[in-house]
PDB file of N, CA and C in Angstrom:
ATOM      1  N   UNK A   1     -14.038   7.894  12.879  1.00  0.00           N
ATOM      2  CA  UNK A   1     -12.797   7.333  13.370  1.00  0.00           C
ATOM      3  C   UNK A   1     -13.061   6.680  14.733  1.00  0.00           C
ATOM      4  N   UNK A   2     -12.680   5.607  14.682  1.00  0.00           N
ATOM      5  CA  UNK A   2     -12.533   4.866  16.159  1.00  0.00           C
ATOM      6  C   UNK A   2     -11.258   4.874  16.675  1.00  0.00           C
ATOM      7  N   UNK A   3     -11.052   4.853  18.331  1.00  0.00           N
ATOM      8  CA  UNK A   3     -10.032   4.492  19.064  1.00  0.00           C
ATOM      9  C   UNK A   3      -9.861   3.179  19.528  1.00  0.00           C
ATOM     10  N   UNK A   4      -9.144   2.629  18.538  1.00  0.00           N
ATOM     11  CA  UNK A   4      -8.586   0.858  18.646  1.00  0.00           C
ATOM     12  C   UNK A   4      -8.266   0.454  19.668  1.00  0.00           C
ATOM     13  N   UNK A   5      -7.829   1.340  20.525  1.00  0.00           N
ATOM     14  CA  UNK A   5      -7.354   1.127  22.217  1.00  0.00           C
ATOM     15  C   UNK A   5      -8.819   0.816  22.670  1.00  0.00           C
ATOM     16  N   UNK A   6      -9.708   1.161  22.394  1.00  0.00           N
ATOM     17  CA  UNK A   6     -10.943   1.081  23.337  1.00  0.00           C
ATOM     18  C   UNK A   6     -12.048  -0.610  22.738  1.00  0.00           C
ATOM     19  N   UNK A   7     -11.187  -0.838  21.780  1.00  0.00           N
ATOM     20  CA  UNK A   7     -12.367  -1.824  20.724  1.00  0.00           C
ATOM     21  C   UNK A   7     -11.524  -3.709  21.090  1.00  0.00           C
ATOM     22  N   UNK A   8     -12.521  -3.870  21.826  1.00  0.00           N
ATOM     23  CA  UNK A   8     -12.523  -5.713  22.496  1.00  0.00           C
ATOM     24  C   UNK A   8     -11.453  -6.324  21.641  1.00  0.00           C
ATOM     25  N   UNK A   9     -12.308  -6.207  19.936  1.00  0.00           N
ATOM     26  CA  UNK A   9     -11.270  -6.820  19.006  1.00  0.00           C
ATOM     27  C   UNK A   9      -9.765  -6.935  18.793  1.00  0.00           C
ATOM     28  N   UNK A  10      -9.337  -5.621  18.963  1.00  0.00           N
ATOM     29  CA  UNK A  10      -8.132  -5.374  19.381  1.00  0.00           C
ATOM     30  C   UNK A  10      -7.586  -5.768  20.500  1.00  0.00           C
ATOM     31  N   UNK A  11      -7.754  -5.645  21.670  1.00  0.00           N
ATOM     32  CA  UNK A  11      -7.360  -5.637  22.792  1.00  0.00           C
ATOM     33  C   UNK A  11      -7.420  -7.615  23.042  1.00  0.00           C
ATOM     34  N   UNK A  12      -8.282  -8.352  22.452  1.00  0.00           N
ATOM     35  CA  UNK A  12      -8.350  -9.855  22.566  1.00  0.00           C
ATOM     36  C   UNK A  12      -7.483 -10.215  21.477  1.00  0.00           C
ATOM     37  N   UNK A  13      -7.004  -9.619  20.212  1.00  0.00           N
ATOM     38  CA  UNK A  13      -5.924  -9.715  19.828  1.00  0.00           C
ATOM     39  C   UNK A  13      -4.438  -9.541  19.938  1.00  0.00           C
ATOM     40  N   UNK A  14      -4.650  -8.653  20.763  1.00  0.00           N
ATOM     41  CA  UNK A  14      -2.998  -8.545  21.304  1.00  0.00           C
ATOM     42  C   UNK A  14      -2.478  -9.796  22.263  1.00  0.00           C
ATOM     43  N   UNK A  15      -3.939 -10.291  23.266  1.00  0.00           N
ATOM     44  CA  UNK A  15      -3.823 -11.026  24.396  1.00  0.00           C
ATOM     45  C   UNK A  15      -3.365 -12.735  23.284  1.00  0.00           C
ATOM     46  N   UNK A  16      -4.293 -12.498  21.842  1.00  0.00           N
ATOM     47  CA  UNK A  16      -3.796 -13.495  21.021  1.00  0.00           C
ATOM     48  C   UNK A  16      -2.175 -13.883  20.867  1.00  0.00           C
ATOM     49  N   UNK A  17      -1.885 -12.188  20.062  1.00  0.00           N
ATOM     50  CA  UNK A  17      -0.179 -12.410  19.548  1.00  0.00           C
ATOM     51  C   UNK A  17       0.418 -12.730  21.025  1.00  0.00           C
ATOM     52  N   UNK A  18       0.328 -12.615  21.921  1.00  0.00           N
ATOM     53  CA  UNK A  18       1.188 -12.897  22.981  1.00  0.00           C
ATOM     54  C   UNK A  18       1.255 -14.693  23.172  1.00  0.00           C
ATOM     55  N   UNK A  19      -0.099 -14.923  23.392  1.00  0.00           N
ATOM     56  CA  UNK A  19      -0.464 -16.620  23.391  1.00  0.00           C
ATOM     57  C   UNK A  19       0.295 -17.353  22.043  1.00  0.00           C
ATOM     58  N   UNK A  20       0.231 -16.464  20.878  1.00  0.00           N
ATOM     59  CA  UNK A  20       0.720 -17.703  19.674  1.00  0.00           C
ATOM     60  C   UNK A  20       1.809 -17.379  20.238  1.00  0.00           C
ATOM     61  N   UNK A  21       2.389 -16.656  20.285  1.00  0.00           N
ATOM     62  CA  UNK A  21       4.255 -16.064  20.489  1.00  0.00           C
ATOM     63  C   UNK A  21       5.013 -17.158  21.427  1.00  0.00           C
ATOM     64  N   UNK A  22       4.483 -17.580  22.595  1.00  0.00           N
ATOM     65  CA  UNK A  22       4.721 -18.288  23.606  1.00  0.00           C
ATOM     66  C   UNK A  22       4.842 -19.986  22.799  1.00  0.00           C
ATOM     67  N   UNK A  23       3.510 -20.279  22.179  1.00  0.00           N
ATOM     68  CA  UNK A  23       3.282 -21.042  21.545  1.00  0.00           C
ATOM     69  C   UNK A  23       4.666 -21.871  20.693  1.00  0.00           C
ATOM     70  N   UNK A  24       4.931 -20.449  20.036  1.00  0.00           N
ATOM     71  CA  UNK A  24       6.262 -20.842  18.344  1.00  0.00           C
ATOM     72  C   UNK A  24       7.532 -20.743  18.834  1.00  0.00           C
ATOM     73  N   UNK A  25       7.231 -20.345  20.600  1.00  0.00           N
ATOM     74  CA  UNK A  25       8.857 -20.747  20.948  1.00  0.00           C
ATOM     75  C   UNK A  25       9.353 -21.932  21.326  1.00  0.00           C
ATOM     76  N   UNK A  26       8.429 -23.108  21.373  1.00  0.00           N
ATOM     77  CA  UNK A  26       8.551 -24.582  21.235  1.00  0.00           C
ATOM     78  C   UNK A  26       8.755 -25.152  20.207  1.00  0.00           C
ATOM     79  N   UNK A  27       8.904 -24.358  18.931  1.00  0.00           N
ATOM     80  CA  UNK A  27       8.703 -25.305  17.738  1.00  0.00           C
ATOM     81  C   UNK A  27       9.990 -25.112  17.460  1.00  0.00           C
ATOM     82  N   UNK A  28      10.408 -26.745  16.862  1.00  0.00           N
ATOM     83  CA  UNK A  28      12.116 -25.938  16.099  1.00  0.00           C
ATOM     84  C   UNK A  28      12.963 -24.887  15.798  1.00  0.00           C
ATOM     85  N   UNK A  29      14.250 -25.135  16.079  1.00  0.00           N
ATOM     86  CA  UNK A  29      14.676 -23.885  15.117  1.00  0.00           C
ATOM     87  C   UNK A  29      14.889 -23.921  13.762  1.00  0.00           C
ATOM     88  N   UNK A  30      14.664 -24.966  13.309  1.00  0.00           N
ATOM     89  CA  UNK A  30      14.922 -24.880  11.816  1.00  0.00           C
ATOM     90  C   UNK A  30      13.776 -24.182  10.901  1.00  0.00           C
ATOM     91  N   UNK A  31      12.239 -23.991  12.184  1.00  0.00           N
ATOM     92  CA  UNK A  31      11.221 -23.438  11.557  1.00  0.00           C
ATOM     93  C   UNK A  31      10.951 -22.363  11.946  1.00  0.00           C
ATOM     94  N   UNK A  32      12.437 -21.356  12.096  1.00  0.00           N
ATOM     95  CA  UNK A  32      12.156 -20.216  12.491  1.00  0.00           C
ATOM     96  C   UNK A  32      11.848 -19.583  11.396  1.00  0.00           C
ATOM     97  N   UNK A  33      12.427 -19.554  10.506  1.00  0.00           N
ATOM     98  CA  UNK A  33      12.090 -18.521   9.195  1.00  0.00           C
ATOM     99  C   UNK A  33      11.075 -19.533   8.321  1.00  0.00           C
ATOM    100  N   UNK A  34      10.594 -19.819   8.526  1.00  0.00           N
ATOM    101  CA  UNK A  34       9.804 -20.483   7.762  1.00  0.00           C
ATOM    102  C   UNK A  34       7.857 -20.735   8.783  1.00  0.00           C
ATOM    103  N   UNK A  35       8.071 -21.580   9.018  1.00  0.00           N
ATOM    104  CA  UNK A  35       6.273 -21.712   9.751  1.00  0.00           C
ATOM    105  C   UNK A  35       6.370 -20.736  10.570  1.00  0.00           C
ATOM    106  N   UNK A  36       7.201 -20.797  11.695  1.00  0.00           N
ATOM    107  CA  UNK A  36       7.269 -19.822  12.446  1.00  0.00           C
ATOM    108  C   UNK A  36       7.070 -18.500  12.482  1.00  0.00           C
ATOM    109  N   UNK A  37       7.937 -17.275  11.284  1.00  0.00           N
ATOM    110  CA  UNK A  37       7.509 -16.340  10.932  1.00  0.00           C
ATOM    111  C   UNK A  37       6.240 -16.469  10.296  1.00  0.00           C
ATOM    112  N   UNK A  38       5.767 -17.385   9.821  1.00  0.00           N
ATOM    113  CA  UNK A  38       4.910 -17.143   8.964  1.00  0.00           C
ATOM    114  C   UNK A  38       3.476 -17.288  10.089  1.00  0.00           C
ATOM    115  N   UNK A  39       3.428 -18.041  11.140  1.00  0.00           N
ATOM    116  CA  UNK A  39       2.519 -17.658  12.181  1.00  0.00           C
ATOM    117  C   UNK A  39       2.310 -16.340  12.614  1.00  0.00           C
ATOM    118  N   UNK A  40       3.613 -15.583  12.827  1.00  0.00           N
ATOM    119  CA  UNK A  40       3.883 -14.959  13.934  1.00  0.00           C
ATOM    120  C   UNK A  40       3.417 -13.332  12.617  1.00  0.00           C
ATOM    121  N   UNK A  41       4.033 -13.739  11.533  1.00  0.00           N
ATOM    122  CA  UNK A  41       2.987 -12.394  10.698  1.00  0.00           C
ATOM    123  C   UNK A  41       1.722 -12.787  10.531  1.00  0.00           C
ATOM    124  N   UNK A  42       1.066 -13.923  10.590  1.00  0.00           N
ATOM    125  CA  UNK A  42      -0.212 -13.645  10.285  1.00  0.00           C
ATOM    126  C   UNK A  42      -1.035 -12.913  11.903  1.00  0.00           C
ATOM    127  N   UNK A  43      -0.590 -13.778  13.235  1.00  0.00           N
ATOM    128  CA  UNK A  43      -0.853 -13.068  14.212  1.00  0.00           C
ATOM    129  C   UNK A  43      -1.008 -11.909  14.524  1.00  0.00           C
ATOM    130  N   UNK A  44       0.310 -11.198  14.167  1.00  0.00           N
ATOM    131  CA  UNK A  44       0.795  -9.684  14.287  1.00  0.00           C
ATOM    132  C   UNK A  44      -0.594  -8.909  13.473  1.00  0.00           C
ATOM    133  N   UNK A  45      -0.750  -9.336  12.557  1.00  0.00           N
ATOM    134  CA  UNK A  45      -1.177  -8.416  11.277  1.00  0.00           C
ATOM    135  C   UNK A  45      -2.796  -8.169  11.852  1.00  0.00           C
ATOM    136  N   UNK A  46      -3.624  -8.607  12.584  1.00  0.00           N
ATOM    137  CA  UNK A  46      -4.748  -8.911  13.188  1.00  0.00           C
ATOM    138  C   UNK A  46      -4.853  -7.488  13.863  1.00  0.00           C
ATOM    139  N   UNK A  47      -4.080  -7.516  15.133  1.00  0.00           N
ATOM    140  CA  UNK A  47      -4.651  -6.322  15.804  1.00  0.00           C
ATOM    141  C   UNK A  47      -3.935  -4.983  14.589  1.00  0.00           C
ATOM    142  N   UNK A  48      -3.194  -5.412  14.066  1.00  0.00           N
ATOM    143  CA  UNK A  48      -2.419  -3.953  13.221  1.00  0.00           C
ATOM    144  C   UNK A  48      -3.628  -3.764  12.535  1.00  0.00           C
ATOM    145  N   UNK A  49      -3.874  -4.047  11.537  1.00  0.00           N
ATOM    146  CA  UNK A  49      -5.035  -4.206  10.613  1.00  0.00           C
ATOM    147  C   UNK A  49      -6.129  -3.467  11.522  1.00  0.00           C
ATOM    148  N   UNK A  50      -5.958  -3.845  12.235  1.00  0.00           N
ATOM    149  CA  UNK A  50      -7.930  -3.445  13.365  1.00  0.00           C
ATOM    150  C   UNK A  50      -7.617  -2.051  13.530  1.00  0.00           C
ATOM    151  N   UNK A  51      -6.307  -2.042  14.098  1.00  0.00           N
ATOM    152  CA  UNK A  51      -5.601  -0.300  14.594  1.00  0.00           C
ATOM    153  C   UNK A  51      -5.377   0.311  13.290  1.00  0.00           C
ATOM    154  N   UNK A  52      -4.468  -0.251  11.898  1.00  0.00           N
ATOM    155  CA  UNK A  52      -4.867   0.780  10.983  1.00  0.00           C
ATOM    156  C   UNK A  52      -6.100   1.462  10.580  1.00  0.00           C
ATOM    157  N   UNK A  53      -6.829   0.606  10.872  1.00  0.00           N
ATOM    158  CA  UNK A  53      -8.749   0.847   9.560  1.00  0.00           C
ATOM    159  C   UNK A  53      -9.020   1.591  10.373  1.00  0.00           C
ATOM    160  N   UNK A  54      -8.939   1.399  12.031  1.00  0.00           N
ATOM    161  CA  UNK A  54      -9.410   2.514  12.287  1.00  0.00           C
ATOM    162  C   UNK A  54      -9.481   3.693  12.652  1.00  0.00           C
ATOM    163  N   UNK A  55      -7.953   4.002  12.149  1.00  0.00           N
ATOM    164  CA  UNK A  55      -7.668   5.515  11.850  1.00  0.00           C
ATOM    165  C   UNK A  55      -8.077   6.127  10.244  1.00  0.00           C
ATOM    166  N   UNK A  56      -8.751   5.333   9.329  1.00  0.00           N
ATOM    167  CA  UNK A  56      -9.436   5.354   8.606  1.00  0.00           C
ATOM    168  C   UNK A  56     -10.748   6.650   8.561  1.00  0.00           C
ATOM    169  N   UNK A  57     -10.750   7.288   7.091  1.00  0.00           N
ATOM    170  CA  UNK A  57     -11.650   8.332   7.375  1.00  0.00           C
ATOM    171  C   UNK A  57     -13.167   7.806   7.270  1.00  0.00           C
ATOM    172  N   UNK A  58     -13.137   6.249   7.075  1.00  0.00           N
ATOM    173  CA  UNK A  58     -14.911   5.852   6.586  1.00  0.00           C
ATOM    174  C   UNK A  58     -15.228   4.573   7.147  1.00  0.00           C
ATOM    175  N   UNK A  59     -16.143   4.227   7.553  1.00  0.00           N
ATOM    176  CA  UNK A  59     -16.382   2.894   7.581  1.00  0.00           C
ATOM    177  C   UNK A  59     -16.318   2.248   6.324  1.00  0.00           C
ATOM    178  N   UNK A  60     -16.026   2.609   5.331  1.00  0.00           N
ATOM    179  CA  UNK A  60     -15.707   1.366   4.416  1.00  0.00           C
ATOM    180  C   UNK A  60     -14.162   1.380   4.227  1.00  0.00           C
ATOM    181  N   UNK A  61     -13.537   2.593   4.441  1.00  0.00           N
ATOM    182  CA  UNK A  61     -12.318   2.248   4.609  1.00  0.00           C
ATOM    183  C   UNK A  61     -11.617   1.092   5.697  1.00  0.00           C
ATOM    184  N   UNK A  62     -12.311   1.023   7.406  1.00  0.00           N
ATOM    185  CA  UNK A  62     -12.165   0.490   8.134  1.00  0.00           C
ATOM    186  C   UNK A  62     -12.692  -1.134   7.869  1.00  0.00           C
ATOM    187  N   UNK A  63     -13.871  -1.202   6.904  1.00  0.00           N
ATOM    188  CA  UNK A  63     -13.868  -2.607   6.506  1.00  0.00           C
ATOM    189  C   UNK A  63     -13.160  -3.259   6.089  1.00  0.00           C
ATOM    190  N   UNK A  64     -12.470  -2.458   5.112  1.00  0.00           N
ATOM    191  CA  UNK A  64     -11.565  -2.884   4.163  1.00  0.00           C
ATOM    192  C   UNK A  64     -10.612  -3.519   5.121  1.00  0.00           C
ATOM    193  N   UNK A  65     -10.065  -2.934   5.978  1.00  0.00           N
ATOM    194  CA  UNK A  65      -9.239  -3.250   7.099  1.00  0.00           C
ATOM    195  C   UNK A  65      -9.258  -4.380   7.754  1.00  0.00           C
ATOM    196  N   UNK A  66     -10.733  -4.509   8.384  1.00  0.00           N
ATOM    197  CA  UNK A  66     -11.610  -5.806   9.148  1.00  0.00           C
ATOM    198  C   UNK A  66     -11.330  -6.860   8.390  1.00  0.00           C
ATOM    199  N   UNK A  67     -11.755  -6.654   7.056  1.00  0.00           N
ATOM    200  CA  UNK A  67     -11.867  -7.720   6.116  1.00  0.00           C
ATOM    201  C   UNK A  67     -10.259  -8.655   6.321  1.00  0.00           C
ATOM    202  N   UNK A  68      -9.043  -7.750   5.961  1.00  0.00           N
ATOM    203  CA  UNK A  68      -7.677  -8.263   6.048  1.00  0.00           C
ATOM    204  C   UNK A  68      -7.663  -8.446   7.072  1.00  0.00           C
ATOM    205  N   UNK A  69      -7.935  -7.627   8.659  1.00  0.00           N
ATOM    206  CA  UNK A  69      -7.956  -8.491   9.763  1.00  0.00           C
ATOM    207  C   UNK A  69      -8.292  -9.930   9.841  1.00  0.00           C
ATOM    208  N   UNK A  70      -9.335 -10.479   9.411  1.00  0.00           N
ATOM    209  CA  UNK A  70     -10.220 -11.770   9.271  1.00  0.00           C
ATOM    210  C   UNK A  70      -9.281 -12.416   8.594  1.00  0.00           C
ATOM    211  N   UNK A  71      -8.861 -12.000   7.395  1.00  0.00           N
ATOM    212  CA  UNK A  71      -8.352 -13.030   6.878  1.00  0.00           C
ATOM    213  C   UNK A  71      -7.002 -13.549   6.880  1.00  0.00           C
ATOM    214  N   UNK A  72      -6.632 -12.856   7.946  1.00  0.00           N
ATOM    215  CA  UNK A  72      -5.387 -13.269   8.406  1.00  0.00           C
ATOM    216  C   UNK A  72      -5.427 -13.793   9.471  1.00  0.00           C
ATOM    217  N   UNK A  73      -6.629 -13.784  10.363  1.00  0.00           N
ATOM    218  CA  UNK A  73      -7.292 -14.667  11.341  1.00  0.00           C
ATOM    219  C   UNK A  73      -7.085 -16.706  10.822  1.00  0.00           C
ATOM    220  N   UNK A  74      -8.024 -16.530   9.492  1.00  0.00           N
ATOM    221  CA  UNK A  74      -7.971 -17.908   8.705  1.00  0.00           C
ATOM    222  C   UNK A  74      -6.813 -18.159   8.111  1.00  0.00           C
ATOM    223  N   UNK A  75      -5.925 -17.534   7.932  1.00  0.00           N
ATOM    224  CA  UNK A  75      -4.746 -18.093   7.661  1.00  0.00           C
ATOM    225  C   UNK A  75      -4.135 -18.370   8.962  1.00  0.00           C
ATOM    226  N   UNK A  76      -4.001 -17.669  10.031  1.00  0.00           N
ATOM    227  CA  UNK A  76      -3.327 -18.022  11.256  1.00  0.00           C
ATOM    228  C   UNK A  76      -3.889 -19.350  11.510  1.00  0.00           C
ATOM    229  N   UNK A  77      -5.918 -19.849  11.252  1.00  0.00           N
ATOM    230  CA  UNK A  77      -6.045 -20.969  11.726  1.00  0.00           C
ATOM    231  C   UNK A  77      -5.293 -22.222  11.221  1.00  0.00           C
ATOM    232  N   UNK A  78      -5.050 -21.634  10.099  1.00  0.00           N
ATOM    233  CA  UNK A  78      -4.494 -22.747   8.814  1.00  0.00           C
ATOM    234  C   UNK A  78      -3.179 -23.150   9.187  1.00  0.00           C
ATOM    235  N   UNK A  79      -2.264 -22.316  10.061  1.00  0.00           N
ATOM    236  CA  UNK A  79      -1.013 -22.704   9.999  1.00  0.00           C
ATOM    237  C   UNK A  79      -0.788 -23.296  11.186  1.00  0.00           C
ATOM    238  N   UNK A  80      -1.904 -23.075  11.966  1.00  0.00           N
ATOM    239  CA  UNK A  80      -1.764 -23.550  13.429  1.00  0.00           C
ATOM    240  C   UNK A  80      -1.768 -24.877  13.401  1.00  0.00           C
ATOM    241  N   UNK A  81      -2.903 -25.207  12.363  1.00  0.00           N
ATOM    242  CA  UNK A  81      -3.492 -26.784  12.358  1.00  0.00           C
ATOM    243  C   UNK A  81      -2.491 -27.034  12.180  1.00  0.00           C
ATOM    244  N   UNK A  82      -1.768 -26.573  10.574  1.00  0.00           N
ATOM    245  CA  UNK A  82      -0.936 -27.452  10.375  1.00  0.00           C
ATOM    246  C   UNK A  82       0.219 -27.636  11.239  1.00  0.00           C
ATOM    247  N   UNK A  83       0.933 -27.015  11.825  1.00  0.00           N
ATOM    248  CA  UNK A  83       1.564 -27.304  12.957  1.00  0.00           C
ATOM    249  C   UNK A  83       1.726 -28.413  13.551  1.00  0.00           C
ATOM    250  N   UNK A  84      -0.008 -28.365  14.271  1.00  0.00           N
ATOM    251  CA  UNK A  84      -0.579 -29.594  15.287  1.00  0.00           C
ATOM    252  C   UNK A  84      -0.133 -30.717  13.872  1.00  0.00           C
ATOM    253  N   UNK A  85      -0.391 -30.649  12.828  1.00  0.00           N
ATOM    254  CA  UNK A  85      -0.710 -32.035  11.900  1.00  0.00           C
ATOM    255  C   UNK A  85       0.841 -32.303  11.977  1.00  0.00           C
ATOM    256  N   UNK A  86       2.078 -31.522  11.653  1.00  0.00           N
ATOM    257  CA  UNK A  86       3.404 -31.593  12.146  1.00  0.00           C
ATOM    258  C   UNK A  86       3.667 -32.479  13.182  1.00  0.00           C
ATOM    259  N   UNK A  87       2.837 -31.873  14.368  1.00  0.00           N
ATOM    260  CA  UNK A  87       3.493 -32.585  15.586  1.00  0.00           C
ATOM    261  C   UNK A  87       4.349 -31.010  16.472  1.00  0.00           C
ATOM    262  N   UNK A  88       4.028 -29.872  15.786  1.00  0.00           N
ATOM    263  CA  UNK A  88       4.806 -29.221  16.792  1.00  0.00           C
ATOM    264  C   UNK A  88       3.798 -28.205  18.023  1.00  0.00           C
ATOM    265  N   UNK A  89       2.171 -28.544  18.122  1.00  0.00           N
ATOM    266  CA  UNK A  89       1.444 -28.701  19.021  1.00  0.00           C
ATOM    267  C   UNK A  89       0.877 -29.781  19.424  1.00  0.00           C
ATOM    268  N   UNK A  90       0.400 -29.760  20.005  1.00  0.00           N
ATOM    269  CA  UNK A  90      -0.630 -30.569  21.096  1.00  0.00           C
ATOM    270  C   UNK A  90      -1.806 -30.734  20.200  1.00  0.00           C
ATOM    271  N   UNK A  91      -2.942 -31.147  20.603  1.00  0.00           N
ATOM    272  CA  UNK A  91      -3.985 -31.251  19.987  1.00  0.00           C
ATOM    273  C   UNK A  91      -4.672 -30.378  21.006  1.00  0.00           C
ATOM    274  N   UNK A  92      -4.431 -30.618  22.331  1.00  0.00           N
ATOM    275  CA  UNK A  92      -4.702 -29.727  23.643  1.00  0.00           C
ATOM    276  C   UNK A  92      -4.640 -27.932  23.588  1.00  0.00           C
ATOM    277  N   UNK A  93      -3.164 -27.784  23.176  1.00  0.00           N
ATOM    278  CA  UNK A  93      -3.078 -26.766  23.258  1.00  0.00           C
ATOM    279  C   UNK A  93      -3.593 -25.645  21.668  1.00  0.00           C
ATOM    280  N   UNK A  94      -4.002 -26.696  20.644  1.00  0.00           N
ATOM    281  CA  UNK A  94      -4.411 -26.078  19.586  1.00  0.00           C
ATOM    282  C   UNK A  94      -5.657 -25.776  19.911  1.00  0.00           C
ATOM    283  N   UNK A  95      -6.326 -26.516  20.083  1.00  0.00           N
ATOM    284  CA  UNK A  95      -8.149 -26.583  20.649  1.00  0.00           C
ATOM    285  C   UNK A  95      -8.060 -25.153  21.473  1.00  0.00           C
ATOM    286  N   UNK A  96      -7.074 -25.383  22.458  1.00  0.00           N
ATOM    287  CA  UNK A  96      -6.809 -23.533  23.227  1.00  0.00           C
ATOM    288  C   UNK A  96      -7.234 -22.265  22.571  1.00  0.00           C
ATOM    289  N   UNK A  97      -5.863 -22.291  21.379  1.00  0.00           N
ATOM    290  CA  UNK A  97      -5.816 -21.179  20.575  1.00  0.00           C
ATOM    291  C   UNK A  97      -6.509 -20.767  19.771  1.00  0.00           C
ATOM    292  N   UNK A  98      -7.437 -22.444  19.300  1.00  0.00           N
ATOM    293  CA  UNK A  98      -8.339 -22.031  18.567  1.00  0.00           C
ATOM    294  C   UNK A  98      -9.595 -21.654  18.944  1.00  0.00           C
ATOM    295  N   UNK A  99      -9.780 -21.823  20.521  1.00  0.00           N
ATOM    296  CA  UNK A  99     -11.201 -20.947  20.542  1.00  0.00           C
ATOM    297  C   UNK A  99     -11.100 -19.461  20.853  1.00  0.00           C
ATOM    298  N   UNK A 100      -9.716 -19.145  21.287  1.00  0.00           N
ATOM    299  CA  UNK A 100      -9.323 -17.939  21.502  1.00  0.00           C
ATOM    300  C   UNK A 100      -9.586 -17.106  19.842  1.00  0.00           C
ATOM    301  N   UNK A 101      -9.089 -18.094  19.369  1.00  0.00           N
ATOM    302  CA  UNK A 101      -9.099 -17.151  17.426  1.00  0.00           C
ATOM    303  C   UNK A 101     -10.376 -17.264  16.857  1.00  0.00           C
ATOM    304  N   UNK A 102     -10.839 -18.398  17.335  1.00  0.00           N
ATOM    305  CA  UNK A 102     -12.580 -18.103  16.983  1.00  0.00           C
ATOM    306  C   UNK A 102     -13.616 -17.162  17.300  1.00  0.00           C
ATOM    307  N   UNK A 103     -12.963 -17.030  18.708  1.00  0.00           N
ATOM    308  CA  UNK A 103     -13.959 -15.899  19.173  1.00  0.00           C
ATOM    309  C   UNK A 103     -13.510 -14.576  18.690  1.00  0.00           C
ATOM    310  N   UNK A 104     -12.122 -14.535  18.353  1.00  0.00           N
ATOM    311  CA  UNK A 104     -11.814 -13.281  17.537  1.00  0.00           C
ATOM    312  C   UNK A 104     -12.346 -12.785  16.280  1.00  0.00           C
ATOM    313  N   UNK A 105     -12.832 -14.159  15.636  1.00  0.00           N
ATOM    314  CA  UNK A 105     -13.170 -14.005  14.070  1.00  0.00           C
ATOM    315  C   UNK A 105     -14.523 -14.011  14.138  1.00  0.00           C
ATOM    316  N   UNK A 106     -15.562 -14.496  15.230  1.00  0.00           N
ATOM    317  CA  UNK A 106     -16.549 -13.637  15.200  1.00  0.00           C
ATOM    318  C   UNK A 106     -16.788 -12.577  15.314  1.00  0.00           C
ATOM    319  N   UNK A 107     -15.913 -11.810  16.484  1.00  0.00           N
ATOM    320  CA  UNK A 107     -16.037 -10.566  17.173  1.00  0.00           C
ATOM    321  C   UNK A 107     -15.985  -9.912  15.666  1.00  0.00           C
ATOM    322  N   UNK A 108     -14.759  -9.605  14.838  1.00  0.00           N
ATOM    323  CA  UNK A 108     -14.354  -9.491  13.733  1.00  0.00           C
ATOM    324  C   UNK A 108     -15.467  -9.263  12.861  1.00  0.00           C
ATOM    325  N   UNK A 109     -16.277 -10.257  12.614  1.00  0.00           N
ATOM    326  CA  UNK A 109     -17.234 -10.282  11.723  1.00  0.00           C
ATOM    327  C   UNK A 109     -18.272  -9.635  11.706  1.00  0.00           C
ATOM    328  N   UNK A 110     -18.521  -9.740  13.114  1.00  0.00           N
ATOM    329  CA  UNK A 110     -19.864  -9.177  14.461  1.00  0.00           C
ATOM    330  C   UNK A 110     -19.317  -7.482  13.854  1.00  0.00           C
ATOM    331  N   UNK A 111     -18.644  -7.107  14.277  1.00  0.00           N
ATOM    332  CA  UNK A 111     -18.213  -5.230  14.483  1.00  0.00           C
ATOM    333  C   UNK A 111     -18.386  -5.051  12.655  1.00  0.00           C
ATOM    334  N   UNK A 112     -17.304  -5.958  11.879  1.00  0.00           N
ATOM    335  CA  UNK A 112     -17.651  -5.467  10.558  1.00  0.00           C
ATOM    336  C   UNK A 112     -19.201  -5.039   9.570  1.00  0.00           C
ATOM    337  N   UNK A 113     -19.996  -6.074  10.422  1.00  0.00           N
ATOM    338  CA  UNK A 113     -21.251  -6.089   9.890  1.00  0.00           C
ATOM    339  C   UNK A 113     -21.999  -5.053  10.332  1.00  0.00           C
ATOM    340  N   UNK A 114     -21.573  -4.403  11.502  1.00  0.00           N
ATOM    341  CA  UNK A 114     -22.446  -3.509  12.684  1.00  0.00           C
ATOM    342  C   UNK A 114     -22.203  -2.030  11.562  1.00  0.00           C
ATOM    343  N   UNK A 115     -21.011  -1.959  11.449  1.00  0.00           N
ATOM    344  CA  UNK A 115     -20.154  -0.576  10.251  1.00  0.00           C
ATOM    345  C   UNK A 115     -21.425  -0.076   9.332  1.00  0.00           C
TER     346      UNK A 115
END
């Protein structure tokens, strides 16, 4: 068992959901229930995911975890773009988020492989 409080991954994910959060309060309201939530769960689900697995009794249980962490990483990238392709970022401020989420989805990958 790991303590998620103590693990980078987590802790650069939370600093994430805060950054997209700020982010989706510029975008319409008509895309609140729609792109919007749908950012804001894939964000969320990142550090949860990291903090469930690893109250997990195995490292393969906690992969299992990593794994849905990640891939809700690539869906967050997916919705971001599309966003920017919208028009409801920057090209500036996507390039931001996205090296912030890149370096998450290595870290991600990096710790899963280490297991």
């Amino acid at each position: 068992m790991h303590n998620f409080r103590n693990l980078k991954i987590w802790q650069k994910s939370r600093i994430l959901v805060k950054e997209v959060f700020l982010l989706t309060r510029d975008f319409p309201a008509e895309e609140k229930f729609v792109l919007t939530s749908q950012i804001l769960r894939s964000a969320y689900s990142i550090p949860s995911n990291i903090a469930e697995g690893s109250g997990r009794s195995s490292n393969k249980e906690f992969v299992r975890f990593l794994d849905i962490a990640l891939s809700s990483a690539f869906e967050l990238e997916t919705q971001l773009i599309l966003a920017s392709d919208i028009g409801y970022l920057s090209e500036n401020k996507l390039e931001k988020i996205l090296t912030i989420l890149q370096e998450i989805q290595k870290m991600i990958y990096s710790f899963k492989t280490s297991l």
